[in-house]
N, C-alpha and C. Protein backbone atom coordinates (compact mmCIF):
# COMPACT_ATOMS: atom_id res chain seq x y z
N UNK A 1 0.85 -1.18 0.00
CA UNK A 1 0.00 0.00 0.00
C UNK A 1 0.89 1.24 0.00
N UNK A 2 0.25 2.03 -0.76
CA UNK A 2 1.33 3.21 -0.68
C UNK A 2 1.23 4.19 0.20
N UNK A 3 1.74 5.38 0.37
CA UNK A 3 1.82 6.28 1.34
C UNK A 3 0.37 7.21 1.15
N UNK A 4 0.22 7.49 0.06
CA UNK A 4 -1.03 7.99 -0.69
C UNK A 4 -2.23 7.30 -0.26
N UNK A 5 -2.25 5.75 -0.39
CA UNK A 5 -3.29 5.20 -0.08
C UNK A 5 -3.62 4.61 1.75
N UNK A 6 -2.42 4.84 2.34
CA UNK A 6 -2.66 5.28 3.68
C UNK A 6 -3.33 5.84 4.48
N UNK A 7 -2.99 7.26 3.98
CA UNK A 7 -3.20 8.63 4.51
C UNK A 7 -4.80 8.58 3.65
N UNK A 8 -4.93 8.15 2.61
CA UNK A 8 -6.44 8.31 2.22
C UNK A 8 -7.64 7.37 3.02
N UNK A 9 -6.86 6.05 3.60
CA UNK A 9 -7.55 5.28 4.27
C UNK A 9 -7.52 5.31 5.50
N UNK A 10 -6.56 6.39 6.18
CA UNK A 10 -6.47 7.09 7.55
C UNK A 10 -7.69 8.21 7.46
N UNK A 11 -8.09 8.50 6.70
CA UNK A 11 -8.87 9.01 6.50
C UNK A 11 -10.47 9.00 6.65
N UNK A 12 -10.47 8.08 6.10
CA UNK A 12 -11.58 7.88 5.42
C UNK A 12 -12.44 7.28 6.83
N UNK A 13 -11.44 6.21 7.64
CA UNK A 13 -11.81 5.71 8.79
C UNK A 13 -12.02 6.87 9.60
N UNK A 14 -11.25 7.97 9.74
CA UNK A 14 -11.59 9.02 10.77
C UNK A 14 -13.13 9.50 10.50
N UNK A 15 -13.54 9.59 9.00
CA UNK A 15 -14.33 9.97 8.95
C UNK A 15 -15.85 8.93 9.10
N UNK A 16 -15.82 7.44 8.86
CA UNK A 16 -16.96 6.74 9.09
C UNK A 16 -17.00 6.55 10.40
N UNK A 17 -16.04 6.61 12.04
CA UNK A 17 -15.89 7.07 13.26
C UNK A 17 -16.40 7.92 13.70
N UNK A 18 -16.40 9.07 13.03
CA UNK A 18 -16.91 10.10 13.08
C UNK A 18 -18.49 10.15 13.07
N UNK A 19 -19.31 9.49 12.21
CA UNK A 19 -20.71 9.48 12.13
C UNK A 19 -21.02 8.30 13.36
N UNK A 20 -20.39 8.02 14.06
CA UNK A 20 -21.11 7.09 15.44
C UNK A 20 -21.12 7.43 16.81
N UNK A 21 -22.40 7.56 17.03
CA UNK A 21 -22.98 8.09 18.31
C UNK A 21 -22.24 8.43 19.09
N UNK A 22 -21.31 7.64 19.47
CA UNK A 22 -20.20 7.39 20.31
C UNK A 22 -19.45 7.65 20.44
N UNK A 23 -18.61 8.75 19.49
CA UNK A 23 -17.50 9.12 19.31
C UNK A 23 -17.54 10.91 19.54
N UNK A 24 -16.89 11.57 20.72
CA UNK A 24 -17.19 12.43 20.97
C UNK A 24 -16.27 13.27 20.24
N UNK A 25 -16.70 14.61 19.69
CA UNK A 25 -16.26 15.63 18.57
C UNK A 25 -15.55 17.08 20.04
N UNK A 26 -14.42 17.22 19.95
CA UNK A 26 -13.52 17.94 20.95
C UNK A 26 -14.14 19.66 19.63
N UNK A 27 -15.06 20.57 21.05
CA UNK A 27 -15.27 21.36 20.25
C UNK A 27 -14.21 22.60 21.33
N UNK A 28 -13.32 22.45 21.97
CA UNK A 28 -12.94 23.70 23.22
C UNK A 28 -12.31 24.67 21.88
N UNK A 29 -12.08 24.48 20.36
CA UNK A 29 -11.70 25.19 19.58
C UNK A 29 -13.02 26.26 19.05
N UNK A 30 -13.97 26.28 20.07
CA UNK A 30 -15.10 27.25 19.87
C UNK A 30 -15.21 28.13 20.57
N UNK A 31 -13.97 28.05 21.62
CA UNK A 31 -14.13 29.54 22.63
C UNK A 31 -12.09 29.98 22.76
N UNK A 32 -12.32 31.30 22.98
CA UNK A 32 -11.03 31.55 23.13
C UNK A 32 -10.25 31.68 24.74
N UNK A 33 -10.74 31.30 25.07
CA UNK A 33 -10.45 31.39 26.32
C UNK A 33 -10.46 32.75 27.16
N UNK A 34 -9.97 33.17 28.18
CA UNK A 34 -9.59 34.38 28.81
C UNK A 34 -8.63 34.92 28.69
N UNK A 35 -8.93 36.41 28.09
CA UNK A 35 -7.95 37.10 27.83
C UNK A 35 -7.88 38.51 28.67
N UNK A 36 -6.86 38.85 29.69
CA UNK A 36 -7.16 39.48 30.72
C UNK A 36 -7.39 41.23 30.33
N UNK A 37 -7.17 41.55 28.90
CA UNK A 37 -7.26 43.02 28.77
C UNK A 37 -6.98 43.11 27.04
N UNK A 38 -8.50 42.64 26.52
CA UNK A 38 -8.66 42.26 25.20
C UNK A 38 -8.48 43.66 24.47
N UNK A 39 -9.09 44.67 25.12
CA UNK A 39 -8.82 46.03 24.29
C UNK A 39 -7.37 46.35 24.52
N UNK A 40 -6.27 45.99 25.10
CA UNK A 40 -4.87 46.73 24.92
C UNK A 40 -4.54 45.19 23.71
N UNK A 41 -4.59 44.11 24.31
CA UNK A 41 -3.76 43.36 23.32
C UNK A 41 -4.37 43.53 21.84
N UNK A 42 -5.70 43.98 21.22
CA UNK A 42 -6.01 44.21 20.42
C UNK A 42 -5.71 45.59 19.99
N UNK A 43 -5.36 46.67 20.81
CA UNK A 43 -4.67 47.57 20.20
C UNK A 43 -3.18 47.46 19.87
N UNK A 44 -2.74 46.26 20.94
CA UNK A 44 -0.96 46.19 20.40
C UNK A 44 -1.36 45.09 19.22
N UNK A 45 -2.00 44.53 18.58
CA UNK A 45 -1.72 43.08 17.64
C UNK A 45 -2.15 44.52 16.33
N UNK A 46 -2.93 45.43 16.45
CA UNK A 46 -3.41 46.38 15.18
C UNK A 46 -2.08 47.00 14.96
N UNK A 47 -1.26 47.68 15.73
CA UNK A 47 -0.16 48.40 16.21
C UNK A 47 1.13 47.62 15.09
N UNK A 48 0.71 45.86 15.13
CA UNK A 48 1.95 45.16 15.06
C UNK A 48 2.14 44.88 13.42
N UNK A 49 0.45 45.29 12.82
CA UNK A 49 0.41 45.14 11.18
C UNK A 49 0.54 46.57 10.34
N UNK A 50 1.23 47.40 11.44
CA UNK A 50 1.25 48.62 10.25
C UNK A 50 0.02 49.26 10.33
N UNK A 51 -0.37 49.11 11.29
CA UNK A 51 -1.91 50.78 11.14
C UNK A 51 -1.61 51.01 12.03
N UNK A 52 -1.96 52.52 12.15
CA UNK A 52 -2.03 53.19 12.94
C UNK A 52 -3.18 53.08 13.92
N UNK A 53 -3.22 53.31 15.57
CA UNK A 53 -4.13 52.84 16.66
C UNK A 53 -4.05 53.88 17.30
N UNK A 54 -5.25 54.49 18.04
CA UNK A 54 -5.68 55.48 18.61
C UNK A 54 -6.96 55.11 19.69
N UNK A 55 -6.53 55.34 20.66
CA UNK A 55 -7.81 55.37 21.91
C UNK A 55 -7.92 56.59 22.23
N UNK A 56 -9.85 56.42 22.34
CA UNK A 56 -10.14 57.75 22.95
C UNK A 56 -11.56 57.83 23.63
N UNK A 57 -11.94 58.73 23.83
CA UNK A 57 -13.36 58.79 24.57
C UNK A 57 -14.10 59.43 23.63
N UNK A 58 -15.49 58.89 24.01
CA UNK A 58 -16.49 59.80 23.10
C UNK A 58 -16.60 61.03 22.89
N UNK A 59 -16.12 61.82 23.95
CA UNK A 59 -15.91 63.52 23.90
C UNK A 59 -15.04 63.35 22.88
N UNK A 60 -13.97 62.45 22.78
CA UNK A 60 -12.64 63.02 22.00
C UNK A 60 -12.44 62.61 20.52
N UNK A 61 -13.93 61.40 20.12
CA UNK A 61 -13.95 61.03 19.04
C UNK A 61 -14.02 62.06 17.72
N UNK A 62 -14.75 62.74 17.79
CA UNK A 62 -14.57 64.19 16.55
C UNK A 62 -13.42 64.41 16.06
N UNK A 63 -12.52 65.00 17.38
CA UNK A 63 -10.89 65.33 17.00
C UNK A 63 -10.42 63.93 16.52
N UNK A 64 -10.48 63.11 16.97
CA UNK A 64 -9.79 61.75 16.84
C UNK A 64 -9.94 61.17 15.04
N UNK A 65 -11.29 61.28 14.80
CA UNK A 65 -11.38 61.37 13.18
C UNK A 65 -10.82 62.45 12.51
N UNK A 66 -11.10 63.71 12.74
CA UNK A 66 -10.76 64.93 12.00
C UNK A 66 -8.73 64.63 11.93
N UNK A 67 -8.27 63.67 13.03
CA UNK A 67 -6.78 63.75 12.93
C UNK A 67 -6.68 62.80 11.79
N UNK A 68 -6.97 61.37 11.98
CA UNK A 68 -6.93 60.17 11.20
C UNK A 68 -7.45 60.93 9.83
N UNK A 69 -8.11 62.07 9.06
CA UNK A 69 -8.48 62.49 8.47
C UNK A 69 -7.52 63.49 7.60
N UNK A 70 -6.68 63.74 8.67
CA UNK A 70 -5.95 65.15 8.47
C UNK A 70 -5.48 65.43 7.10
N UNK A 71 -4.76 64.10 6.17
CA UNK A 71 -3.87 64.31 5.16
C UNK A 71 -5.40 64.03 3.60
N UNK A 72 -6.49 63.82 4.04
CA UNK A 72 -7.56 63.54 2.90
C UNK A 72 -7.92 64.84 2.62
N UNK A 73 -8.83 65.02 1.24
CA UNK A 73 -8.91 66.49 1.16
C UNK A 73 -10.45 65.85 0.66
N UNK A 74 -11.00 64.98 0.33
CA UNK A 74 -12.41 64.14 0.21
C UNK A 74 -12.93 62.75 1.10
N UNK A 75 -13.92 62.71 1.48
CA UNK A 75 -14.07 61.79 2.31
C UNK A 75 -15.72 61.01 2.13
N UNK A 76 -15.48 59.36 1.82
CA UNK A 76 -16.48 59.03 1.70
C UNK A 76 -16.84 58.55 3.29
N UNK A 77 -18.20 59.00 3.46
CA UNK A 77 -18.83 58.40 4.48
C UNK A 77 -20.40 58.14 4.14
N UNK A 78 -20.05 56.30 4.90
CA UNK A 78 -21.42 55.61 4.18
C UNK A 78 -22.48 56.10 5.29
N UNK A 79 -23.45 55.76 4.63
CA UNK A 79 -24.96 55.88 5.34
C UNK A 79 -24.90 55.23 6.58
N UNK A 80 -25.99 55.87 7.73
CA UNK A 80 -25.78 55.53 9.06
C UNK A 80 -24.70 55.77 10.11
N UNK A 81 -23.50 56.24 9.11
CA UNK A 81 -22.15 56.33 10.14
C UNK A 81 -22.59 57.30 11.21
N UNK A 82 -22.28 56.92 12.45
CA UNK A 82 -23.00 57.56 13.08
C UNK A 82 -22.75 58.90 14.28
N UNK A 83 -21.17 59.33 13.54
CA UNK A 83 -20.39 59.98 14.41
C UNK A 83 -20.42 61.32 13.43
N UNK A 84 -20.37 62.42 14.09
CA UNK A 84 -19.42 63.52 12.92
C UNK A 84 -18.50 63.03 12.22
N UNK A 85 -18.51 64.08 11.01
CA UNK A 85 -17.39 64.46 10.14
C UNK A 85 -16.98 65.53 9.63
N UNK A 86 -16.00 66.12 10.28
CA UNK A 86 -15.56 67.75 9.62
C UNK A 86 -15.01 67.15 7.97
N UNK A 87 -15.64 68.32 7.38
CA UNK A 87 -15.08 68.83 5.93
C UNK A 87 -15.50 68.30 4.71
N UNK A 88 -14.92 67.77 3.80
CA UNK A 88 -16.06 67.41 2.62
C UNK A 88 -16.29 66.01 2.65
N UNK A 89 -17.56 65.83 2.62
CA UNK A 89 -18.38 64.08 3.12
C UNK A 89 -19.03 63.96 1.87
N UNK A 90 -18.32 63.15 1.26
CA UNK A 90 -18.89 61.95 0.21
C UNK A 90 -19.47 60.50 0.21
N UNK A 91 -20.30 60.74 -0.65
CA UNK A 91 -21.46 58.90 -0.45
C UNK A 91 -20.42 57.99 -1.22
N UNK A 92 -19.85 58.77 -2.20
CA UNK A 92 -19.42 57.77 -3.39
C UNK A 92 -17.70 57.74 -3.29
N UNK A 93 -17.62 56.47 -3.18
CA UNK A 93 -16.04 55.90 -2.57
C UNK A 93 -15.27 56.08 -3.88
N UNK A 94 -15.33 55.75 -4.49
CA UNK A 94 -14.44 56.11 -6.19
C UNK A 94 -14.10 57.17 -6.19
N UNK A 95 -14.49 58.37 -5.99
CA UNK A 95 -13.68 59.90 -5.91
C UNK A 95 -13.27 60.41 -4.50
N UNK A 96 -13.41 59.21 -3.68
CA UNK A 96 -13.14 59.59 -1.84
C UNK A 96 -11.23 59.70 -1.83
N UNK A 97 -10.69 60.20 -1.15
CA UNK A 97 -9.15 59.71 -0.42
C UNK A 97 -9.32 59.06 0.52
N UNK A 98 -10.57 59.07 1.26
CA UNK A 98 -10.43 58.33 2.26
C UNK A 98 -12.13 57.56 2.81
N UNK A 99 -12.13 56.51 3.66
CA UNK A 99 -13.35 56.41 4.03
C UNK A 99 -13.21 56.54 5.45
N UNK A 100 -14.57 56.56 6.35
CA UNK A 100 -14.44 56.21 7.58
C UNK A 100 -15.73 55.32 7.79
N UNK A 101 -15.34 54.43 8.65
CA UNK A 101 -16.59 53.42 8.71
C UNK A 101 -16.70 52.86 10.69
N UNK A 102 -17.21 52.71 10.72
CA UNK A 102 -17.82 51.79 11.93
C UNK A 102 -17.41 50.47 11.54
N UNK A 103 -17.34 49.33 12.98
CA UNK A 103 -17.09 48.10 12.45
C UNK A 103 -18.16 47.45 13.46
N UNK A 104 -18.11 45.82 13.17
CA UNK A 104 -19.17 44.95 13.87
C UNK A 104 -18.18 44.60 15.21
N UNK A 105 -16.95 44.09 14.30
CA UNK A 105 -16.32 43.54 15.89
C UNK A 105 -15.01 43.81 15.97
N UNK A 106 -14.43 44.00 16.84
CA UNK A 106 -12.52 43.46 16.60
C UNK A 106 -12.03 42.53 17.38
N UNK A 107 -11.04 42.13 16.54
CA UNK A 107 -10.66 41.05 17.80
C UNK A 107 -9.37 40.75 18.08
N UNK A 108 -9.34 40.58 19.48
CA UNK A 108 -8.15 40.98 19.97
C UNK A 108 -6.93 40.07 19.61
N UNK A 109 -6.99 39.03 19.50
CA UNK A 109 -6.04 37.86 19.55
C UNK A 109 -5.41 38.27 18.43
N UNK A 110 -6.09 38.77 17.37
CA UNK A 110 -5.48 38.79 15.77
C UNK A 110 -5.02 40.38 15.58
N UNK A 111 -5.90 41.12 15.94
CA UNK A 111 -6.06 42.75 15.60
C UNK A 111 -6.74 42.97 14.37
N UNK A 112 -7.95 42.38 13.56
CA UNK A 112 -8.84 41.95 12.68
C UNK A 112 -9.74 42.86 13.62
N UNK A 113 -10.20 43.78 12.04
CA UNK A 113 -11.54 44.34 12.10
C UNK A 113 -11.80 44.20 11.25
N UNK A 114 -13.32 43.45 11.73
CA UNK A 114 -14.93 42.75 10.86
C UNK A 114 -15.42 43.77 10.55
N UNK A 115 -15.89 44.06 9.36
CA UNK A 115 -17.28 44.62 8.69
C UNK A 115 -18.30 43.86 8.65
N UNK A 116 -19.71 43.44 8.52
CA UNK A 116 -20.47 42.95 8.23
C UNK A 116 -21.16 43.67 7.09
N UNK A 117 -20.99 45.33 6.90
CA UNK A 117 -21.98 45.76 6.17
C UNK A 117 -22.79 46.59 6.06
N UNK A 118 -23.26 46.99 7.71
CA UNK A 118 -24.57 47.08 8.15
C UNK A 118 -24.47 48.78 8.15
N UNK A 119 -25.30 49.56 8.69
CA UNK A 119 -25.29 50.84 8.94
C UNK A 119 -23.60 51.34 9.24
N UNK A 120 -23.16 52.55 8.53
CA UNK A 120 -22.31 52.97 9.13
C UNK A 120 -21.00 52.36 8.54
N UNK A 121 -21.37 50.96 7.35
CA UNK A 121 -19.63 50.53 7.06
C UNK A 121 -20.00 50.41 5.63
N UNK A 122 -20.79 50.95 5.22
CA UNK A 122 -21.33 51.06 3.58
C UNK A 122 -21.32 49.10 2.82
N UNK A 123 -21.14 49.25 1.21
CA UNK A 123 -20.77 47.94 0.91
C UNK A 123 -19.44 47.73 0.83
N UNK A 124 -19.20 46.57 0.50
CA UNK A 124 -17.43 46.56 0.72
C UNK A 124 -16.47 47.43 -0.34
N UNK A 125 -16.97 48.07 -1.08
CA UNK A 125 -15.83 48.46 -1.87
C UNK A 125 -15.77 49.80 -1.07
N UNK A 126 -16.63 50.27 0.01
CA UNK A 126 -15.99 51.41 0.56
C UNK A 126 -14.54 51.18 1.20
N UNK A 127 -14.29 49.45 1.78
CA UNK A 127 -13.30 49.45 2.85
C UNK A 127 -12.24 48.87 1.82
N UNK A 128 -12.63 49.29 0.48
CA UNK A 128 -11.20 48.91 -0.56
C UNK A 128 -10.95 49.84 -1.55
N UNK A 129 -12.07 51.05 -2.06
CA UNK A 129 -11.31 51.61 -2.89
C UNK A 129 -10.13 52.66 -2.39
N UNK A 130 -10.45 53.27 -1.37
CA UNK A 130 -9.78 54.64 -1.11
C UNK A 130 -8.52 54.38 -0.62
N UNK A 131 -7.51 55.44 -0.23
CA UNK A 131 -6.09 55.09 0.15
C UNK A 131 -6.19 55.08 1.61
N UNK A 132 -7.02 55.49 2.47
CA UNK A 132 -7.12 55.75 3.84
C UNK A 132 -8.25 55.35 4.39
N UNK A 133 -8.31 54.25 5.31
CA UNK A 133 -9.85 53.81 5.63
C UNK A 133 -9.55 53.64 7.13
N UNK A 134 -10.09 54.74 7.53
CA UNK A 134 -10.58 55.00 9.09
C UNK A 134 -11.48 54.34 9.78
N UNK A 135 -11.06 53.18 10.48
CA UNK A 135 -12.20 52.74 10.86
C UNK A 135 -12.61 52.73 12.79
N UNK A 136 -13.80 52.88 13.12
CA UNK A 136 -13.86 53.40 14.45
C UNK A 136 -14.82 52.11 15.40
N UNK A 137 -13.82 51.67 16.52
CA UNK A 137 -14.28 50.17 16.62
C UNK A 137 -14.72 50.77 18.54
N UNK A 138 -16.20 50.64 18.84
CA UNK A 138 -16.33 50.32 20.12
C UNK A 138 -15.86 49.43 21.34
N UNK A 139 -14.88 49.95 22.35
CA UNK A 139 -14.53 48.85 23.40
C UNK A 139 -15.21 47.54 23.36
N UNK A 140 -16.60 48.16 23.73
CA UNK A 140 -17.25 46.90 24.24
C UNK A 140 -17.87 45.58 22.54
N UNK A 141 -17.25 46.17 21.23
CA UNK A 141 -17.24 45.51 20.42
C UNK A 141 -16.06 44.57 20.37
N UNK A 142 -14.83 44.79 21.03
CA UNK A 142 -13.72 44.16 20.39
C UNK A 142 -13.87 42.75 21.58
N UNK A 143 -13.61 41.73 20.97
CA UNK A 143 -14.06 40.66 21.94
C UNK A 143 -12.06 39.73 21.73
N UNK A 144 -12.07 38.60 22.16
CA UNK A 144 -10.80 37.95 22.89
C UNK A 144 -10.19 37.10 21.50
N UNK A 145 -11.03 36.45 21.07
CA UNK A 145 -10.67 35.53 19.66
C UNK A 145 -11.56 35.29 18.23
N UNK A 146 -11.26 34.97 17.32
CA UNK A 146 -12.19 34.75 16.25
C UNK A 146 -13.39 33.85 16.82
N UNK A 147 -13.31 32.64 17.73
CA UNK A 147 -14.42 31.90 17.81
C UNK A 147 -15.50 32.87 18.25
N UNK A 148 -15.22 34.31 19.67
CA UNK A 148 -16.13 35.04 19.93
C UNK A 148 -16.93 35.74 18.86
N UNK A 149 -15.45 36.40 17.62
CA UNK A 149 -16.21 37.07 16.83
C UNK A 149 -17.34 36.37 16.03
N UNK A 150 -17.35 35.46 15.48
CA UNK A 150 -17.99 34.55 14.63
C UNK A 150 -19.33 34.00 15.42
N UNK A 151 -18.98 33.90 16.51
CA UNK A 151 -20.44 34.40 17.35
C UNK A 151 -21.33 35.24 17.30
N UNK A 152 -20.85 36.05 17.46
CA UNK A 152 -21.49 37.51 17.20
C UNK A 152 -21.77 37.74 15.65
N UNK A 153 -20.73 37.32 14.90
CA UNK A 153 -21.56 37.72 13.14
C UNK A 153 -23.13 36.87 13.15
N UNK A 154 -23.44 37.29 11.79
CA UNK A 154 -24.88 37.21 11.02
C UNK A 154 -23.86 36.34 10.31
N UNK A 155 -23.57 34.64 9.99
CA UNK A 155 -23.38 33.96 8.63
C UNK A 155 -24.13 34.52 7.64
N UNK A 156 -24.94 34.87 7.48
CA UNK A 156 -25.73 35.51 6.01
C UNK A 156 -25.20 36.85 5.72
N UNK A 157 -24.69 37.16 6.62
CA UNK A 157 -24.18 38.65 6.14
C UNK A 157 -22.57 38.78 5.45
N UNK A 158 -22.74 39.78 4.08
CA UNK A 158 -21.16 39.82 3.80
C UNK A 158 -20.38 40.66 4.77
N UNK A 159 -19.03 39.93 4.81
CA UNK A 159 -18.45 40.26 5.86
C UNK A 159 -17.12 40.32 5.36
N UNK A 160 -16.40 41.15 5.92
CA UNK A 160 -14.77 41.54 5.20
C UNK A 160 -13.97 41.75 6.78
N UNK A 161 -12.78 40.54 6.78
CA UNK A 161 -12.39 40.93 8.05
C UNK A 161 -10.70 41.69 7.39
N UNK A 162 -10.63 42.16 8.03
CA UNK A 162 -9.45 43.22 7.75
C UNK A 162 -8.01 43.47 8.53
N UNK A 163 -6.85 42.60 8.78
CA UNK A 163 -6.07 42.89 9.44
C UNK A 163 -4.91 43.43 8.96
N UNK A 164 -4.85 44.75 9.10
CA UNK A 164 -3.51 45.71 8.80
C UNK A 164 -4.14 46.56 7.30
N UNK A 165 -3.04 47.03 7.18
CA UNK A 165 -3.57 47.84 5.63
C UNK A 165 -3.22 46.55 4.40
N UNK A 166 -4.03 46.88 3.49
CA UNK A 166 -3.71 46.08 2.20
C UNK A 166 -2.26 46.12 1.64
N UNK A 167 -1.63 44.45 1.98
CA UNK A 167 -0.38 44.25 1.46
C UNK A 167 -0.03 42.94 0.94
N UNK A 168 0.76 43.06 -0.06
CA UNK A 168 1.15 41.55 -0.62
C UNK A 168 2.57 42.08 -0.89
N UNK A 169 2.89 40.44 -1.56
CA UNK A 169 4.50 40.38 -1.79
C UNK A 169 4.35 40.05 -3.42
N UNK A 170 5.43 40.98 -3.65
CA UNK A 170 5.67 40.25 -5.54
C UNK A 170 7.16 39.19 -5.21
N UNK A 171 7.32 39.02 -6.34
CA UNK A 171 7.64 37.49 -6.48
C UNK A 171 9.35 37.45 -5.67
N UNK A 172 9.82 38.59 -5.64
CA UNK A 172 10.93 39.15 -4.93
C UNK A 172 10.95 39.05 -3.81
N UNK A 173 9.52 38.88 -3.04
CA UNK A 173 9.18 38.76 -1.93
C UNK A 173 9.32 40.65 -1.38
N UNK A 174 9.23 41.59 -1.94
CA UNK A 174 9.38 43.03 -1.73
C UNK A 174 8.22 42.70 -1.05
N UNK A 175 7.75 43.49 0.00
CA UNK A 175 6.15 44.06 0.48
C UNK A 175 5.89 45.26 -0.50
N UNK A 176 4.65 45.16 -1.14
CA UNK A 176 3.85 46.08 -1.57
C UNK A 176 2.52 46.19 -1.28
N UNK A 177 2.15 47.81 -1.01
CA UNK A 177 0.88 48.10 -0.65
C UNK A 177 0.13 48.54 -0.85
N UNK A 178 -1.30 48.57 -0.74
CA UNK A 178 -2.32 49.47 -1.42
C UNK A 178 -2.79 48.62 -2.77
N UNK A 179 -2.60 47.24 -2.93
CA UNK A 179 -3.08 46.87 -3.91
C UNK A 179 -4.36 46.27 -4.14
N UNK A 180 -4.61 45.75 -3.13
CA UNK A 180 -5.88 44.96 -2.72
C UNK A 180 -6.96 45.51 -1.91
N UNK A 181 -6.52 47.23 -1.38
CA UNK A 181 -7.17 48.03 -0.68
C UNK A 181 -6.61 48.67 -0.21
N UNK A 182 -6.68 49.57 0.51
CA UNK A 182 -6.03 51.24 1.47
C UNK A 182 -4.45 50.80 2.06
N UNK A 183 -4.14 51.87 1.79
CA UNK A 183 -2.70 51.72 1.96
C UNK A 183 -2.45 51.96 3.58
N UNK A 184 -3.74 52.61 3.73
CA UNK A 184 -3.55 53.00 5.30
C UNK A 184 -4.57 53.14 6.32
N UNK A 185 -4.15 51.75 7.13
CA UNK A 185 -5.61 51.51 8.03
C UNK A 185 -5.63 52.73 9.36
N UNK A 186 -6.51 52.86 9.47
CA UNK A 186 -6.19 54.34 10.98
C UNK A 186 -8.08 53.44 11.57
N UNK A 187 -7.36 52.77 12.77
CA UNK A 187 -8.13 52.12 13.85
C UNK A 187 -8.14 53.30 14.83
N UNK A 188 -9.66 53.44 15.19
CA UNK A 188 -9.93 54.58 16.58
C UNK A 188 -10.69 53.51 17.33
N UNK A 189 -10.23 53.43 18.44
CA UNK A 189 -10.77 52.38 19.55
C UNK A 189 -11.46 53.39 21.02
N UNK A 190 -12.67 53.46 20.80
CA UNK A 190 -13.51 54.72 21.51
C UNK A 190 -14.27 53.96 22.50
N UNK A 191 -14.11 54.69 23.55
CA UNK A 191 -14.72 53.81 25.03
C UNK A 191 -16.11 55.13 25.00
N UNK A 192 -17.10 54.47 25.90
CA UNK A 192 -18.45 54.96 25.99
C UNK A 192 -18.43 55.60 27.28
């Protein structure tokens, strides 16, 4: 028997095992355990992909966008967003420099911020055409690991999770950025 037909028949047994009553399915890969201060390690893991991270309070959220804002001279902001915006506010992301959006969740383990979509984060090409996408994530949204976040999503809903600004490697292995979306993520992490 070959090595091929091994591993296919190691297989295959795991899987007719699998359909009997009896055989218990190890799910502890559905919770992340305890994480003692999910909003700092999720601001150091955002910190660690190249965006820029900012905490602040709701008094201080205005200034806090208008800074993350500072170098745009157009700005798309989708429907529902639900914070101010000084200076010129655009619906339509194709002529924006920048967007700002709301998110569903963040999460700390990774430094991944979820869109779902919903009020406030437009459709997804807002959080990919522009060079600057501001996005503004509530404390009590950012939770400990993906299993929490994925809890909390809608499966039916499109969802774009986002960690760091848009970057790939060409074949040189160079980092290049801004190809797949914003060259520059600016995370505001705002307590209530």
């Amino acid at each position: 028997m070959s090595a091929r037909d091994q591993v296919l028949a190691a297989v295959r047994a795991a899987i007719r095992d699998s359909r009997s009553p009896d055989v218990e399915v190890p799910t502890g890969y559905r919770t992340s355990g305890r994480v003692p201060d999910p909003v700092g390690l999720f601001v150091e893991r955002v910190a660690d992909y190249r965006a820029a991270v900012r905490q602040c309070s709701e008094a201080e959220l205005r200034g806090a966008i208008g800074d993350a804002l500072a170098d745009a001279k157009t700005v798309a902001v989708p429907d529902g967003f639900p914070y101010p915006v000084d200076g010129v506010a655009l619906s339509d992301p194709h002529a924006a420099e920048a967007v700002v959006t709301t998110a569903a969740v963040g999460i700390a383990s990774t430094g991944t911020v979820v869109l779902d979509h919903g009020p406030g984060q437009g459709p997804r090409l807002f959080s990919l055409l522009p060079d600057i996408h501001v996005c503004v994530v509530r404390r009590d949204q950012i939770v400990p690991g993906v299993p929490d976040a994925v809890a909390r999503l809608d499966p039916l809903r499109a969802q774009t999770w986002i960690s760091g600004p848009s970057a790939t490697s060409d074949i040189e292995l160079d980092r290049v950025e801004g190809v797949h979306g914003p060259r520059n993520l600016r995370v505001i992490v705002v307590s209530r």
